[in-house]
N, C-alpha and C. Protein backbone atom coordinates (compact mmCIF):
# COMPACT_ATOMS: atom_id res chain seq x y z
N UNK A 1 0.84 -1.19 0.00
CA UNK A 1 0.00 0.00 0.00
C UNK A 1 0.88 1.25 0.00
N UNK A 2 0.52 1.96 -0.43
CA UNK A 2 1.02 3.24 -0.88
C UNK A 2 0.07 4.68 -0.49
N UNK A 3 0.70 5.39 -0.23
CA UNK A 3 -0.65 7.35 0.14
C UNK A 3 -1.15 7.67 -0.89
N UNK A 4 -2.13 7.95 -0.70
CA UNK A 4 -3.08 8.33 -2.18
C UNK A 4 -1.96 9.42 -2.88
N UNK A 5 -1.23 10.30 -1.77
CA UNK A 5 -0.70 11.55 -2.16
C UNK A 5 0.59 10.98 -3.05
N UNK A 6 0.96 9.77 -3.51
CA UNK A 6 1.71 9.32 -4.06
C UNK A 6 1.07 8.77 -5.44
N UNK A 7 0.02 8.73 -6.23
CA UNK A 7 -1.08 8.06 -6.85
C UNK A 7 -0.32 9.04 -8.27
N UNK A 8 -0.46 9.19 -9.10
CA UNK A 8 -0.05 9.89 -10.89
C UNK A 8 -1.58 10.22 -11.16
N UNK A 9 -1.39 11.51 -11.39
CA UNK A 9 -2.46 12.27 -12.20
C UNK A 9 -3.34 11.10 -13.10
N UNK A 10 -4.18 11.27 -13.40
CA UNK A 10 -4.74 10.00 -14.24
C UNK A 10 -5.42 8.56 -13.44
N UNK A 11 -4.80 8.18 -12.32
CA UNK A 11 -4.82 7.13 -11.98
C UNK A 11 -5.79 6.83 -11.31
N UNK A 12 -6.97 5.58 -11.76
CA UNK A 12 -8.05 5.36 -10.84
C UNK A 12 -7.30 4.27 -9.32
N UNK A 13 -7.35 4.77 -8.07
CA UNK A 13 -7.32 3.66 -7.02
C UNK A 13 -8.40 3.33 -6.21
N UNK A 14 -8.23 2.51 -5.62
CA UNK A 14 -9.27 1.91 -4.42
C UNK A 14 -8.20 2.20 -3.08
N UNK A 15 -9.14 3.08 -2.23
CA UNK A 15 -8.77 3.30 -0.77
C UNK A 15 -9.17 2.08 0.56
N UNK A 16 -7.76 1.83 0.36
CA UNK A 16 -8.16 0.36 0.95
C UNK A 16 -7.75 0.66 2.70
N UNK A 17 -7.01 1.83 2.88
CA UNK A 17 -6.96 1.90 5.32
C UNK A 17 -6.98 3.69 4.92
N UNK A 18 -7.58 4.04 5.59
CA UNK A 18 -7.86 5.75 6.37
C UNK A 18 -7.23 5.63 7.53
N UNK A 19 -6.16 6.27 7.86
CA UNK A 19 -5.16 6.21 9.45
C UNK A 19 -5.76 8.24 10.31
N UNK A 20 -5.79 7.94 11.05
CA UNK A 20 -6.00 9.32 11.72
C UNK A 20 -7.02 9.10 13.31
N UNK A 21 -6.92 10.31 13.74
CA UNK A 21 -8.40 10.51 14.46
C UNK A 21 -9.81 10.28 14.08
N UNK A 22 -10.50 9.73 14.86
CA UNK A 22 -11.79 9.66 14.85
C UNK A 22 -12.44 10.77 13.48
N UNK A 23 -12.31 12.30 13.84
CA UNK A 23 -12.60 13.25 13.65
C UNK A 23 -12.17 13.68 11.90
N UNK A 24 -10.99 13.10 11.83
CA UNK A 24 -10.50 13.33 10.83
C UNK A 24 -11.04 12.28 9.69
N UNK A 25 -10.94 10.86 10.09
CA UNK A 25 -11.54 10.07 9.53
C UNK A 25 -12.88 10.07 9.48
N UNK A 26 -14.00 10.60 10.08
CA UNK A 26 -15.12 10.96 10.23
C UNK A 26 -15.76 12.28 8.83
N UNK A 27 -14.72 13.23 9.05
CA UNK A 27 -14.58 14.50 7.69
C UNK A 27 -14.24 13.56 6.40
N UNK A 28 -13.24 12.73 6.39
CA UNK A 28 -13.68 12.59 4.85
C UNK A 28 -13.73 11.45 4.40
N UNK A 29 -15.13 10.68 5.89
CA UNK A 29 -16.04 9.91 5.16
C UNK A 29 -17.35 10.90 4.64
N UNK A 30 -17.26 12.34 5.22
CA UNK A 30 -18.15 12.83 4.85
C UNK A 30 -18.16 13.72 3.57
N UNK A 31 -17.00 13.73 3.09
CA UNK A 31 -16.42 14.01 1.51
C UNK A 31 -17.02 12.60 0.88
N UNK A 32 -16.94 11.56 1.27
CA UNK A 32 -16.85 10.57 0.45
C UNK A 32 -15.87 9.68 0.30
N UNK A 33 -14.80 9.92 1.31
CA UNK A 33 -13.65 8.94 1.44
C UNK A 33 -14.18 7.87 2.08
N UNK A 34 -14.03 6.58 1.93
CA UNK A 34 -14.31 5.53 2.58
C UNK A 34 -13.64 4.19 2.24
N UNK A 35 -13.46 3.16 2.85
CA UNK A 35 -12.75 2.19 2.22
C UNK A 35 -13.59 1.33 1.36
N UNK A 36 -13.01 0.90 0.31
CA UNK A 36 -12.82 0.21 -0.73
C UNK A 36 -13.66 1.09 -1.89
N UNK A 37 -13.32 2.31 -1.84
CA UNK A 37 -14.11 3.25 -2.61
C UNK A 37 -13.07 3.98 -3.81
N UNK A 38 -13.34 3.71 -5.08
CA UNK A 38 -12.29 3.90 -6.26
C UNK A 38 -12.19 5.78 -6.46
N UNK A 39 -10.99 6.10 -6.30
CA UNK A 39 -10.61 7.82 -6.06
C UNK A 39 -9.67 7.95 -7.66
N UNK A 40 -9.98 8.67 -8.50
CA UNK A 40 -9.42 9.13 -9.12
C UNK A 40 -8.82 10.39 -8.99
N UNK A 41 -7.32 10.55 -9.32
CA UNK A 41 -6.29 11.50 -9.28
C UNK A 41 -6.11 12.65 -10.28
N UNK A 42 -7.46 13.73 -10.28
CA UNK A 42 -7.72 14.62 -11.57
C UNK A 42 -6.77 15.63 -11.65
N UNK A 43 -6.24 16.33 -10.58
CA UNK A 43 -4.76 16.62 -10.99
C UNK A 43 -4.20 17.03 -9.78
N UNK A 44 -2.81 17.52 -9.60
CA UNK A 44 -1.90 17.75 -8.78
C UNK A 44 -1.53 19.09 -8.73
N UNK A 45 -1.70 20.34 -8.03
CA UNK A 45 -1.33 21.84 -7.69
C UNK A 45 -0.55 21.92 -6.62
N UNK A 46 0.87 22.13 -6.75
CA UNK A 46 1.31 22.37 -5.34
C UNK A 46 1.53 21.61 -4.62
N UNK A 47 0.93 20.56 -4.68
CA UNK A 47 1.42 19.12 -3.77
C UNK A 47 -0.18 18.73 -3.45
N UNK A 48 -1.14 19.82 -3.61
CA UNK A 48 -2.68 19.73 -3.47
C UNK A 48 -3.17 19.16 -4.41
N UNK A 49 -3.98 17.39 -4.21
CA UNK A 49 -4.45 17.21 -4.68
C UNK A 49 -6.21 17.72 -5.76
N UNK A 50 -6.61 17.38 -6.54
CA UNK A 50 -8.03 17.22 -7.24
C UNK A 50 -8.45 15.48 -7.41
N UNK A 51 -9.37 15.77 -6.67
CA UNK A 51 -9.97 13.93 -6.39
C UNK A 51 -11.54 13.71 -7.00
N UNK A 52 -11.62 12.73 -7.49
CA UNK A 52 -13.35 12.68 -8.41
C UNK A 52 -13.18 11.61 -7.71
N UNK A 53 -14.14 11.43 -6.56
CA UNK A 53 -14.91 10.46 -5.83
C UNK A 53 -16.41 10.44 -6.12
N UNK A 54 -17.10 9.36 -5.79
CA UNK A 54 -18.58 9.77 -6.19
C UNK A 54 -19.07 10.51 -6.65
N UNK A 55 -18.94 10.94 -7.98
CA UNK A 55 -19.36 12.14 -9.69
C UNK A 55 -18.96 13.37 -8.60
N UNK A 56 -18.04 13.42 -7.78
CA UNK A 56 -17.64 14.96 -7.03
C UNK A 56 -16.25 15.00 -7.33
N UNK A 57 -15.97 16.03 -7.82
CA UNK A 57 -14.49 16.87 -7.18
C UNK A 57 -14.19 17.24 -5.92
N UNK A 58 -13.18 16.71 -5.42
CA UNK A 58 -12.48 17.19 -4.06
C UNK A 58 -11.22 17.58 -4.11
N UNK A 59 -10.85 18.83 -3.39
CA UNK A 59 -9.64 18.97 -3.68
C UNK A 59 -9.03 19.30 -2.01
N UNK A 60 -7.89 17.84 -1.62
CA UNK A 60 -7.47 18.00 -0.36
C UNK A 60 -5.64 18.16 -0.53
N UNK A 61 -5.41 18.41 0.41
CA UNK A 61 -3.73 19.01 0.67
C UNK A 61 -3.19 17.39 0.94
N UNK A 62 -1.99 17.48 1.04
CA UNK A 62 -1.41 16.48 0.53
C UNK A 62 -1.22 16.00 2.41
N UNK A 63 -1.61 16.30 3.45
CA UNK A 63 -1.69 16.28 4.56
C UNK A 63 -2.70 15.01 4.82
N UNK A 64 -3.66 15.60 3.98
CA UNK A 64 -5.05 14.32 4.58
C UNK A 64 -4.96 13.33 3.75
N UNK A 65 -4.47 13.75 2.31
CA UNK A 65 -4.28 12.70 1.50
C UNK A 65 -3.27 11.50 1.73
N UNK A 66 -2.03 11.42 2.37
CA UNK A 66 -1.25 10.91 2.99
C UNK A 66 -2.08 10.13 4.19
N UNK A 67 -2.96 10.10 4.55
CA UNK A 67 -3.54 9.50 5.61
C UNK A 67 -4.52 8.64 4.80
N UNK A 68 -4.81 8.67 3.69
CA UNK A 68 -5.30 7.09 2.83
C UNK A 68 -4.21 6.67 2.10
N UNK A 69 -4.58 5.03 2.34
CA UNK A 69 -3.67 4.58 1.56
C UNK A 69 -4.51 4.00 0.96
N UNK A 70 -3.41 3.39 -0.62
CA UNK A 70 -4.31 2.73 -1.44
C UNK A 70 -3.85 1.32 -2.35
């Protein structure tokens, strides 16, 4: 397993462990992060990800993204 924040522009994965606090893991199951849920990598700014989870765009810092792996 590998951090999502490591994933190539383009790339569909499946988020297979969320590591953190309650709280944190709680926020972005409420984005739509969840396990075994396929995250595509729409692009990379800065080290800030763009994520198309469930027909949504999300765009998280490479902080929370590092806390899924995939």
């Amino acid at each position: 397993m590998i951090p999502l924040s490591m994933a190539k522009t383009g790339e569909t994965v499946t988020i297979r462990r969320i590591t953190g606090k309650d709280e944190i893991r709680r926020h972005l199951a409420e984005l739509g992060f969840v396990v075994d849920t396929d995250v595509t990598v729409v692009h990379e700014i800065a080290g800030n990800l763009i994520l198309q989870v469930k027909d949504s765009r999300v765009a998280l810092d490479r902080g929370l993204a590092n806390r899924m792996f995939v």
